[in-house]
PDB file of N, CA and C in Angstrom:
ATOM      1  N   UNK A   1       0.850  -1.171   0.000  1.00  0.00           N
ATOM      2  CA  UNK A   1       0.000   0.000   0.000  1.00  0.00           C
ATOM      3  C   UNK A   1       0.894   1.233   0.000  1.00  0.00           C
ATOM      4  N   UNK A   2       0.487   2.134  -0.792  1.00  0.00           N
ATOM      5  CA  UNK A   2       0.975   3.453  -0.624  1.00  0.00           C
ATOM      6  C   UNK A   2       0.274   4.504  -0.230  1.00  0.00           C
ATOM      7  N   UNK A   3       0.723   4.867   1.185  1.00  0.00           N
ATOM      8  CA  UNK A   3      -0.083   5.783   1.804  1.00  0.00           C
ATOM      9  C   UNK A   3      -1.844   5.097   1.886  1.00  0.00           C
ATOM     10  N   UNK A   4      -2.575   6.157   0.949  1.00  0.00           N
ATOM     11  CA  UNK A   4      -4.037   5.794   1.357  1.00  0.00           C
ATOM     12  C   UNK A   4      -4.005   5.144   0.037  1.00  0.00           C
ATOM     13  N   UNK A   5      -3.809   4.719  -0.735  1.00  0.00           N
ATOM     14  CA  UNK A   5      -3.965   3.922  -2.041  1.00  0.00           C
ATOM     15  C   UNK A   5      -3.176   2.674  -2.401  1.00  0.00           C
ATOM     16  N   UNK A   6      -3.785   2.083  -3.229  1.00  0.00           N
ATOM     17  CA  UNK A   6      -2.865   0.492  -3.720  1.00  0.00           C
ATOM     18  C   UNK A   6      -1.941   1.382  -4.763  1.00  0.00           C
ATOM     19  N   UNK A   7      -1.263   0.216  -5.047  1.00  0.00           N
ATOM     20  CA  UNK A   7      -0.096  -0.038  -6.058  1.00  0.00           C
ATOM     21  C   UNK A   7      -0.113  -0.943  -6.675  1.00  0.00           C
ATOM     22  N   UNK A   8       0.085  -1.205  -7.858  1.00  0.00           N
ATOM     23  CA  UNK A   8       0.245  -3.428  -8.345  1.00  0.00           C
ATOM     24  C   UNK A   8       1.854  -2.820  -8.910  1.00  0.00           C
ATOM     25  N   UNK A   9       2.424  -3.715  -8.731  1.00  0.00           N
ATOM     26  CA  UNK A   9       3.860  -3.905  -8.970  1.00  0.00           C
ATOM     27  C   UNK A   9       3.570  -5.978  -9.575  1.00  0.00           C
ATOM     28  N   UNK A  10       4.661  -5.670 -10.657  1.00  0.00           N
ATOM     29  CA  UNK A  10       4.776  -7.138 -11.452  1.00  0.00           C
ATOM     30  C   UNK A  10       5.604  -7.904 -10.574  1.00  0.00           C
ATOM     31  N   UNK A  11       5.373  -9.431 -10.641  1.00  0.00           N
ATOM     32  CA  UNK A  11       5.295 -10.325  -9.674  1.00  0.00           C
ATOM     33  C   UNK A  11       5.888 -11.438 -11.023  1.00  0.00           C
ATOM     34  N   UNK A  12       6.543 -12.703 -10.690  1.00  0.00           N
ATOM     35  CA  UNK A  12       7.047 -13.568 -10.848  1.00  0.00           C
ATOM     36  C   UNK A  12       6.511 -15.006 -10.435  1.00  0.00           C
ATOM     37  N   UNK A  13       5.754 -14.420  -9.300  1.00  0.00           N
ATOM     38  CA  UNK A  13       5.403 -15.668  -8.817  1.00  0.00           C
ATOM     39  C   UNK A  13       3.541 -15.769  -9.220  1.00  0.00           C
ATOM     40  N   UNK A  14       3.478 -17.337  -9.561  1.00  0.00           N
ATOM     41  CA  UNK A  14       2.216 -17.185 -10.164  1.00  0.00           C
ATOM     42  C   UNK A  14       1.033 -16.918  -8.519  1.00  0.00           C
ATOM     43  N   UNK A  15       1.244 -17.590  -7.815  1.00  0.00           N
ATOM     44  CA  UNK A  15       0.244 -17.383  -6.042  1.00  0.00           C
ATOM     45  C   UNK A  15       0.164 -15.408  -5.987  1.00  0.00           C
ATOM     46  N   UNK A  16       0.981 -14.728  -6.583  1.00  0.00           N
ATOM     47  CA  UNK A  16       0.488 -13.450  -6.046  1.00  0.00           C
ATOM     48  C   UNK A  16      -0.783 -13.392  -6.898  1.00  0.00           C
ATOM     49  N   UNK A  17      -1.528 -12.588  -6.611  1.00  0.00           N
ATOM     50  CA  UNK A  17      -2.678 -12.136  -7.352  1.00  0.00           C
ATOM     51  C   UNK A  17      -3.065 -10.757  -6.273  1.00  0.00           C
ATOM     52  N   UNK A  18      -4.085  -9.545  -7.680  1.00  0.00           N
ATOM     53  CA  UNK A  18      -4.284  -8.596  -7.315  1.00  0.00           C
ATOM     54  C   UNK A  18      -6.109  -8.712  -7.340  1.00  0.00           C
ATOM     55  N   UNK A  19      -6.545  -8.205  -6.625  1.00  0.00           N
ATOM     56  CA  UNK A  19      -8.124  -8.315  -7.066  1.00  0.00           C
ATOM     57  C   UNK A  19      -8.789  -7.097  -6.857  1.00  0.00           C
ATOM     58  N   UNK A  20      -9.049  -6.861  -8.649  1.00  0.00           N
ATOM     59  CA  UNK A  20      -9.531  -5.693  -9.052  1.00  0.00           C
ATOM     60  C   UNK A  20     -10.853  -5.749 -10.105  1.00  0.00           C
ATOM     61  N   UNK A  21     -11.336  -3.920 -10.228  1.00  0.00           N
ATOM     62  CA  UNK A  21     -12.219  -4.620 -11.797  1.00  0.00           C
ATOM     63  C   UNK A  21     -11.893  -4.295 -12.666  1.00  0.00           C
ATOM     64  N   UNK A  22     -12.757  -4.880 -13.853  1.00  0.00           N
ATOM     65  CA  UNK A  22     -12.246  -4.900 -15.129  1.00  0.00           C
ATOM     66  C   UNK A  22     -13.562  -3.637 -15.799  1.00  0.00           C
ATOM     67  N   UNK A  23     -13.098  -2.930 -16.634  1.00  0.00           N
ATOM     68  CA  UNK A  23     -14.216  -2.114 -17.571  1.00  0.00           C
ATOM     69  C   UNK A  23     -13.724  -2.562 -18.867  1.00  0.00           C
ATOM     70  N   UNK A  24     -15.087  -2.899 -19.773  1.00  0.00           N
ATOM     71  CA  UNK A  24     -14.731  -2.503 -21.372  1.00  0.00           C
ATOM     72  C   UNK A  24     -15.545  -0.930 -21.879  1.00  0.00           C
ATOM     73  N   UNK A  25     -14.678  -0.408 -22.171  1.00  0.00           N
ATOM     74  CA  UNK A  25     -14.504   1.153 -22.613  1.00  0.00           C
ATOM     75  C   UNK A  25     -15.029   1.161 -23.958  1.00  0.00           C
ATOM     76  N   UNK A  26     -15.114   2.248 -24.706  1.00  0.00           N
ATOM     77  CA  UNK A  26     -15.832   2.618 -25.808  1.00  0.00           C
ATOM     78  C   UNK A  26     -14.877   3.532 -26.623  1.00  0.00           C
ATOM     79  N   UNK A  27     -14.467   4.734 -26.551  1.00  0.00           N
ATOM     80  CA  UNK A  27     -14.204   5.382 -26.749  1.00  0.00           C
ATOM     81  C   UNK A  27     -12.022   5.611 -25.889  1.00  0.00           C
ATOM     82  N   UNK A  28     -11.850   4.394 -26.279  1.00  0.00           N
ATOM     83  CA  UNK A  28     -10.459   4.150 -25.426  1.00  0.00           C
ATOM     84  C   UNK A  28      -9.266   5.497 -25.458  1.00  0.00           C
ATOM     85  N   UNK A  29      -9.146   5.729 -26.420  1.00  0.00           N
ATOM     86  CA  UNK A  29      -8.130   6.754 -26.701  1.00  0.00           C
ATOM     87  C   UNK A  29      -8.022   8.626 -25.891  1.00  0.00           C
ATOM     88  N   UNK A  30      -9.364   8.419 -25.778  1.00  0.00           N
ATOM     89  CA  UNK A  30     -10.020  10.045 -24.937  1.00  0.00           C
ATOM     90  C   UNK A  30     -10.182   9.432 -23.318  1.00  0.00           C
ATOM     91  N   UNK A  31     -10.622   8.411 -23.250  1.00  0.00           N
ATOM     92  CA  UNK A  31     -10.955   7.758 -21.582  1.00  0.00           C
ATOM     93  C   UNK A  31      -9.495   7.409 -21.122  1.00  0.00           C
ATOM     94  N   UNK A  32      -8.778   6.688 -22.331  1.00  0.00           N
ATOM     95  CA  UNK A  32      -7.247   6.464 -21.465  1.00  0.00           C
ATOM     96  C   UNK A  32      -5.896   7.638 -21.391  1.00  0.00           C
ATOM     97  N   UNK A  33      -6.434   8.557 -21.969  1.00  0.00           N
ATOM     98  CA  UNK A  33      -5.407  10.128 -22.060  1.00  0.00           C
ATOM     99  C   UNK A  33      -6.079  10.484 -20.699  1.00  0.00           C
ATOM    100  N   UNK A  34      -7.443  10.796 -20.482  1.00  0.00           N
ATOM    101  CA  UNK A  34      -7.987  11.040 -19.385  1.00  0.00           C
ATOM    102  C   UNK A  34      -7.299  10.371 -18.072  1.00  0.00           C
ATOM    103  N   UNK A  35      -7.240   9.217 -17.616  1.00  0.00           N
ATOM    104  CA  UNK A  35      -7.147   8.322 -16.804  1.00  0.00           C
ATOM    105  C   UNK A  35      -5.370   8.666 -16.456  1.00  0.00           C
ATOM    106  N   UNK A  36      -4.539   8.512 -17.632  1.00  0.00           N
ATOM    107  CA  UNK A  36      -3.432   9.265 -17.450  1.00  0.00           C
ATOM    108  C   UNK A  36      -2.704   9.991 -17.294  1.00  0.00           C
ATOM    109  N   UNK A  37      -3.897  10.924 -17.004  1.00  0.00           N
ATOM    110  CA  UNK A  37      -3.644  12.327 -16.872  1.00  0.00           C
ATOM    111  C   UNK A  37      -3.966  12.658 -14.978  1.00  0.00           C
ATOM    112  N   UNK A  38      -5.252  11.857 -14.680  1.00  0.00           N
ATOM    113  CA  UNK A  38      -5.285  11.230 -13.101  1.00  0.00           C
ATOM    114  C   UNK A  38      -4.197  10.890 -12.681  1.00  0.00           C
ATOM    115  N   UNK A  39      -3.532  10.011 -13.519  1.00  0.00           N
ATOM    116  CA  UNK A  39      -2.387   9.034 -12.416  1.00  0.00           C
ATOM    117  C   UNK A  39      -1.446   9.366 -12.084  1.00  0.00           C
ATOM    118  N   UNK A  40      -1.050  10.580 -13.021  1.00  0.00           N
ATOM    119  CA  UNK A  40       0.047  11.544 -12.770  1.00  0.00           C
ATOM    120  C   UNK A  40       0.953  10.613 -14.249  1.00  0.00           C
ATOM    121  N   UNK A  41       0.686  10.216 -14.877  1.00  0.00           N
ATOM    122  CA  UNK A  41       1.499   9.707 -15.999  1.00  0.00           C
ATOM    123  C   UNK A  41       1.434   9.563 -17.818  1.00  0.00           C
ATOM    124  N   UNK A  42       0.670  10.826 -17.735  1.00  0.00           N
ATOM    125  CA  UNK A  42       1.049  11.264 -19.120  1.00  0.00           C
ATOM    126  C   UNK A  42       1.707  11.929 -19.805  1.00  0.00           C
ATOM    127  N   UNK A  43       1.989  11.927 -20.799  1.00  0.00           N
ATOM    128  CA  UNK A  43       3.333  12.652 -21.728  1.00  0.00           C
ATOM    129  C   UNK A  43       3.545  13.926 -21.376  1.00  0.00           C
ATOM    130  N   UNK A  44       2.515  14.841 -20.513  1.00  0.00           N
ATOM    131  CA  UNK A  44       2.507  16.032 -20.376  1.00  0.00           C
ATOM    132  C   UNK A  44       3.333  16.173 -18.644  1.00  0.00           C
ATOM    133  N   UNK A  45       3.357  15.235 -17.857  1.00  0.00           N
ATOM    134  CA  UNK A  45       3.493  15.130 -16.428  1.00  0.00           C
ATOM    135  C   UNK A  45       4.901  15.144 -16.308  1.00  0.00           C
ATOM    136  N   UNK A  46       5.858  15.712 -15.339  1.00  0.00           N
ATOM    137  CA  UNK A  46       7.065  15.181 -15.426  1.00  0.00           C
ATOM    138  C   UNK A  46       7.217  13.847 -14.763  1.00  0.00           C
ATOM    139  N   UNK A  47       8.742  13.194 -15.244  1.00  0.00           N
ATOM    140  CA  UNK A  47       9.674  12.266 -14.869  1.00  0.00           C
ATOM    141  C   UNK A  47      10.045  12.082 -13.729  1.00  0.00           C
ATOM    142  N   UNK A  48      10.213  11.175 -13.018  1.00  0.00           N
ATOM    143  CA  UNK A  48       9.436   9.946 -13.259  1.00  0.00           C
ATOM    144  C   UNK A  48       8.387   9.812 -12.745  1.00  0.00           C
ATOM    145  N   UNK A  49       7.624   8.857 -13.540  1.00  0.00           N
ATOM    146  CA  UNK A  49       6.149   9.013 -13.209  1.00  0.00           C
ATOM    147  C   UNK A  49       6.118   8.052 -11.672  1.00  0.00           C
ATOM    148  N   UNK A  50       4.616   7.991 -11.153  1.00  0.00           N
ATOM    149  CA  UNK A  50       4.298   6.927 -10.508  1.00  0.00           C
ATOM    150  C   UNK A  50       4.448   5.585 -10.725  1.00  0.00           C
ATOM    151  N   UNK A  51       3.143   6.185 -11.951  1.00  0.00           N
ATOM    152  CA  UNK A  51       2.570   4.785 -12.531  1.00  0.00           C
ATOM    153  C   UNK A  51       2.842   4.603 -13.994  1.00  0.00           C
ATOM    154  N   UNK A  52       3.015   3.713 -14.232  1.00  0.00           N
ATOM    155  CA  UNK A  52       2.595   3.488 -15.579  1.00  0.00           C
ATOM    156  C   UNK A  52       1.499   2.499 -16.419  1.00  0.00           C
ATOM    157  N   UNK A  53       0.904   2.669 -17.386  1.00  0.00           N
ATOM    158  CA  UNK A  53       0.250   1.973 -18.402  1.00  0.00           C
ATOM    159  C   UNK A  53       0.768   1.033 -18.729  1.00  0.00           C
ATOM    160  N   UNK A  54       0.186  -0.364 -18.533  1.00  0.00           N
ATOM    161  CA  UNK A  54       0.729  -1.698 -19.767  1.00  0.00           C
ATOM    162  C   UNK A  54      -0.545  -2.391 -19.530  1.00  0.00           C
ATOM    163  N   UNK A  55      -0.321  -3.361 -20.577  1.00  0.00           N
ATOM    164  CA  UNK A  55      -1.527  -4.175 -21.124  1.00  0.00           C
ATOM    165  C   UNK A  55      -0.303  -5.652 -20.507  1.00  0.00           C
ATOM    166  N   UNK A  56      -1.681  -6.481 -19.531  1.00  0.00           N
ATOM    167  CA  UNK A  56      -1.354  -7.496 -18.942  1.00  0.00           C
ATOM    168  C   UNK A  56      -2.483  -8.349 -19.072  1.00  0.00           C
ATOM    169  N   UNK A  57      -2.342  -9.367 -18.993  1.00  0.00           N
ATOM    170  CA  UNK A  57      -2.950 -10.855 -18.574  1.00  0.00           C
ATOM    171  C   UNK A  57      -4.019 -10.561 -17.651  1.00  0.00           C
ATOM    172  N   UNK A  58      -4.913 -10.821 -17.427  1.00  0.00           N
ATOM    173  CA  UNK A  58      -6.009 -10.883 -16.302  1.00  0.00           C
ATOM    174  C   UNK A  58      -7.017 -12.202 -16.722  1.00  0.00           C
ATOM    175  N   UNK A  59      -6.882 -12.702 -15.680  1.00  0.00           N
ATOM    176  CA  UNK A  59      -8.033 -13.717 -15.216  1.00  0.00           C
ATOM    177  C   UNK A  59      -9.119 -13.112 -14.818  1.00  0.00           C
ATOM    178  N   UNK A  60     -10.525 -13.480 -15.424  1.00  0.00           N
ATOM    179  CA  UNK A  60     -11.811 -13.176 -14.423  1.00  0.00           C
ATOM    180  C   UNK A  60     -12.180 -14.084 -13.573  1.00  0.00           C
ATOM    181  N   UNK A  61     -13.325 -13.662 -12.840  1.00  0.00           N
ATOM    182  CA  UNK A  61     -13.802 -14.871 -12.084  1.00  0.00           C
ATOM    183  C   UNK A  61     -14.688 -15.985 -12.810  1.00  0.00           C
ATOM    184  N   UNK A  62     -14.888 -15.582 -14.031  1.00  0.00           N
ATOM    185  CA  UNK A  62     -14.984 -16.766 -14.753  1.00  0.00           C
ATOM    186  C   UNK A  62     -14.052 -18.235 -14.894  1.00  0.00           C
ATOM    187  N   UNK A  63     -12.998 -17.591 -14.738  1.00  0.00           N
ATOM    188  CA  UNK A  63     -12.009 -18.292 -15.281  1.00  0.00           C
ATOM    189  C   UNK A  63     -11.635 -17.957 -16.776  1.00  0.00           C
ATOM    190  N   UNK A  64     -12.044 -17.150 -17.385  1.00  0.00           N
ATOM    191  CA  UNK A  64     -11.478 -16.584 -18.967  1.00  0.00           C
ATOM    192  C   UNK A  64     -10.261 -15.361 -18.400  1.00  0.00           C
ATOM    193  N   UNK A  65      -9.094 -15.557 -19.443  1.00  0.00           N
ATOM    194  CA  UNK A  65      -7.987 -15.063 -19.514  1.00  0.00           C
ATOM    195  C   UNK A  65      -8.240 -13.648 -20.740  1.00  0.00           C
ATOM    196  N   UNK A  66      -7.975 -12.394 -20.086  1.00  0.00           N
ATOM    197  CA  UNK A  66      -8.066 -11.377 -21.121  1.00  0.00           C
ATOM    198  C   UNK A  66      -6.852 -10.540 -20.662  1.00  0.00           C
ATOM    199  N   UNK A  67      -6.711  -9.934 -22.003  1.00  0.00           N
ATOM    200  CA  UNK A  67      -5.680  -8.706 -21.561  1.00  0.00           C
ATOM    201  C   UNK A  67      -6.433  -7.708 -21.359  1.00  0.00           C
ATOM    202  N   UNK A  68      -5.809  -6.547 -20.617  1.00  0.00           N
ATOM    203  CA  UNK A  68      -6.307  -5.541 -20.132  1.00  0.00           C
ATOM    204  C   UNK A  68      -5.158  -4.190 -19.745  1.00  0.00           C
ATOM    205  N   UNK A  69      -5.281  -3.158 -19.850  1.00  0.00           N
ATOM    206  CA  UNK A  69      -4.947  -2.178 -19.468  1.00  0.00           C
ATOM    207  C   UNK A  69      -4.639  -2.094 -17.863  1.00  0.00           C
ATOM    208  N   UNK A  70      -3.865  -1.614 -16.877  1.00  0.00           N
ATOM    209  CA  UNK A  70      -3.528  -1.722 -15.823  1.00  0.00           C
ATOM    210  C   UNK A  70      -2.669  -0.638 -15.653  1.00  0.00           C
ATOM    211  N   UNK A  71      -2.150  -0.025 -14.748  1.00  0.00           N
ATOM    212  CA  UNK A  71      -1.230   1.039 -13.933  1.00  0.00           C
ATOM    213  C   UNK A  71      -0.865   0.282 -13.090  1.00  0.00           C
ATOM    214  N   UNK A  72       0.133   0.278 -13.390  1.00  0.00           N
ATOM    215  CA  UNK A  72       1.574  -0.314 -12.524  1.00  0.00           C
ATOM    216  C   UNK A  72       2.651   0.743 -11.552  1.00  0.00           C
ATOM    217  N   UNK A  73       2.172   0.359 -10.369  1.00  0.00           N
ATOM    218  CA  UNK A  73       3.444   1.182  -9.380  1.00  0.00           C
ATOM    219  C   UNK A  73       4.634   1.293 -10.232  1.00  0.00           C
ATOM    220  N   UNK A  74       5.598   2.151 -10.383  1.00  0.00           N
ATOM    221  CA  UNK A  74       6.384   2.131 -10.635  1.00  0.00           C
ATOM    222  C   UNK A  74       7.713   3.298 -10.213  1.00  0.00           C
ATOM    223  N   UNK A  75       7.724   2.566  -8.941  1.00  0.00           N
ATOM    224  CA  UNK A  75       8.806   3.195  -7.951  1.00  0.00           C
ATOM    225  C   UNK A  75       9.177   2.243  -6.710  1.00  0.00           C
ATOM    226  N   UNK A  76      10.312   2.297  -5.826  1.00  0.00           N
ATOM    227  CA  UNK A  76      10.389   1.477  -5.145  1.00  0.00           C
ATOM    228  C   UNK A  76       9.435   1.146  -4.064  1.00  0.00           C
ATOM    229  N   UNK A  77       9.399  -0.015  -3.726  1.00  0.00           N
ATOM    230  CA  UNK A  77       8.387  -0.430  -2.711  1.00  0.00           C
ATOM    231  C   UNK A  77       8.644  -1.242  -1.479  1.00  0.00           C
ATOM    232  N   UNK A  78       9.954  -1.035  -0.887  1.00  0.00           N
ATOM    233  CA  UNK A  78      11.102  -1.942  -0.237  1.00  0.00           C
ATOM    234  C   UNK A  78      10.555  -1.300   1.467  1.00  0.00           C
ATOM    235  N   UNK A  79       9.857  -0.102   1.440  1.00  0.00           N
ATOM    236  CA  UNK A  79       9.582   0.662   2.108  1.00  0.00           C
ATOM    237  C   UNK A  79       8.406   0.729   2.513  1.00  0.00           C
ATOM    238  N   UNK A  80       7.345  -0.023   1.452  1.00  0.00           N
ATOM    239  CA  UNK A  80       5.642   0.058   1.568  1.00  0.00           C
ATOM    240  C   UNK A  80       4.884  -1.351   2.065  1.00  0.00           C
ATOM    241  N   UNK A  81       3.929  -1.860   2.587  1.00  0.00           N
ATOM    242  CA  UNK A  81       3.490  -2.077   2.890  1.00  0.00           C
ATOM    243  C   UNK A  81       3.156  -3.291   2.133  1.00  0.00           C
ATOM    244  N   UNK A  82       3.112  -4.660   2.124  1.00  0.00           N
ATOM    245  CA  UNK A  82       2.420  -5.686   0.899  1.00  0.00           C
ATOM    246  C   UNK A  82       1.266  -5.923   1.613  1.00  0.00           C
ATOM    247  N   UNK A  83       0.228  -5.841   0.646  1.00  0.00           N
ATOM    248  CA  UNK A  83      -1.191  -6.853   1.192  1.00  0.00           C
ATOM    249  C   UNK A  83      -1.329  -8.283   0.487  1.00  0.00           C
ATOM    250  N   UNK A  84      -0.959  -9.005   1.386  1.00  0.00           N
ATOM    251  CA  UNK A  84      -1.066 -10.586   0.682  1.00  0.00           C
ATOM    252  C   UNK A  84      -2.117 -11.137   0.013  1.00  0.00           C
ATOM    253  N   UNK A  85      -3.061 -10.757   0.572  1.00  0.00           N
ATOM    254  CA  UNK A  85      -4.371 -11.282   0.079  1.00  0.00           C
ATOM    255  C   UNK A  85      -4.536 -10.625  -1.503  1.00  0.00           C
ATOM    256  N   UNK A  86      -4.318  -9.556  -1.863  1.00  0.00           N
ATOM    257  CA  UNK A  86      -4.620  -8.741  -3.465  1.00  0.00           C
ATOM    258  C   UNK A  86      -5.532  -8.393  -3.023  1.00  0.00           C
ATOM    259  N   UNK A  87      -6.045  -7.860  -2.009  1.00  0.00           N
ATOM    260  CA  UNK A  87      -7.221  -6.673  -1.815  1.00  0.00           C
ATOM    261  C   UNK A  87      -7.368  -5.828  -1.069  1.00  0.00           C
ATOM    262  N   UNK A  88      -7.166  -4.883  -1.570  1.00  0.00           N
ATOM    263  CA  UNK A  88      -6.666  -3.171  -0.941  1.00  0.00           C
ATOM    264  C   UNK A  88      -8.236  -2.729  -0.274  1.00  0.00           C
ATOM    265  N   UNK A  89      -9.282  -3.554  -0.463  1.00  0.00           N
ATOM    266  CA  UNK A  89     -10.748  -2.578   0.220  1.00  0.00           C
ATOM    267  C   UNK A  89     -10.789  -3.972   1.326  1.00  0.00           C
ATOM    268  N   UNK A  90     -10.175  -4.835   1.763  1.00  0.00           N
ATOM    269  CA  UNK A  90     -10.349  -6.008   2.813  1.00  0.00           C
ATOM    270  C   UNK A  90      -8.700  -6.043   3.334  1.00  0.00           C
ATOM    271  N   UNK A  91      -7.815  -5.599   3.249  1.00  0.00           N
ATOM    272  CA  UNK A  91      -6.616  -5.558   3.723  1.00  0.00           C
ATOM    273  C   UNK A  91      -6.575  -5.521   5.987  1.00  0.00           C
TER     274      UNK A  91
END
């Protein structure tokens, strides 16, 4: 955890898991400039960012595998807090 908010940082090991939701968007290109512009990590924000944008793997609770858009911590975390479980609103 950082401060009052999560983080997802990439993991190696398959047992971590994060549990979050998923949206399908419409209009991606105006909603995800938007969203990046929240996170503190768009082209306009300075260096270095928080977070960043990548397209990852996600499991639903279906069990179907999709990629998806995600913000990734991206700063050290040697200092912060892990929630084992992957859920930042039951931590």
């Amino acid at each position: 955890m950082i401060e009052w908010y999560p983080g997802v940082i990439e993991s190696d090991d398959s047992s971590d898991k994060v549990i979050g939701e998923v949206y399908q968007i419409k209009n991606q290109k105006v909603l995800l400039s938007q969203l990046d512009q929240y996170e503190g990590c768009s082209s306009h924000d300075p260096e270095p960012h928080e977070f960043i944008r990548r397209v990852k793997s996600v499991l639903l609770e279906s069990g179907e595998k999709i990629r998806a858009w995600i913000y990734l911590f991206d700063q050290a975390v040697s200092d912060k807090e892990r929630i084992f479980s992957g859920n930042f609103l039951h931590r």
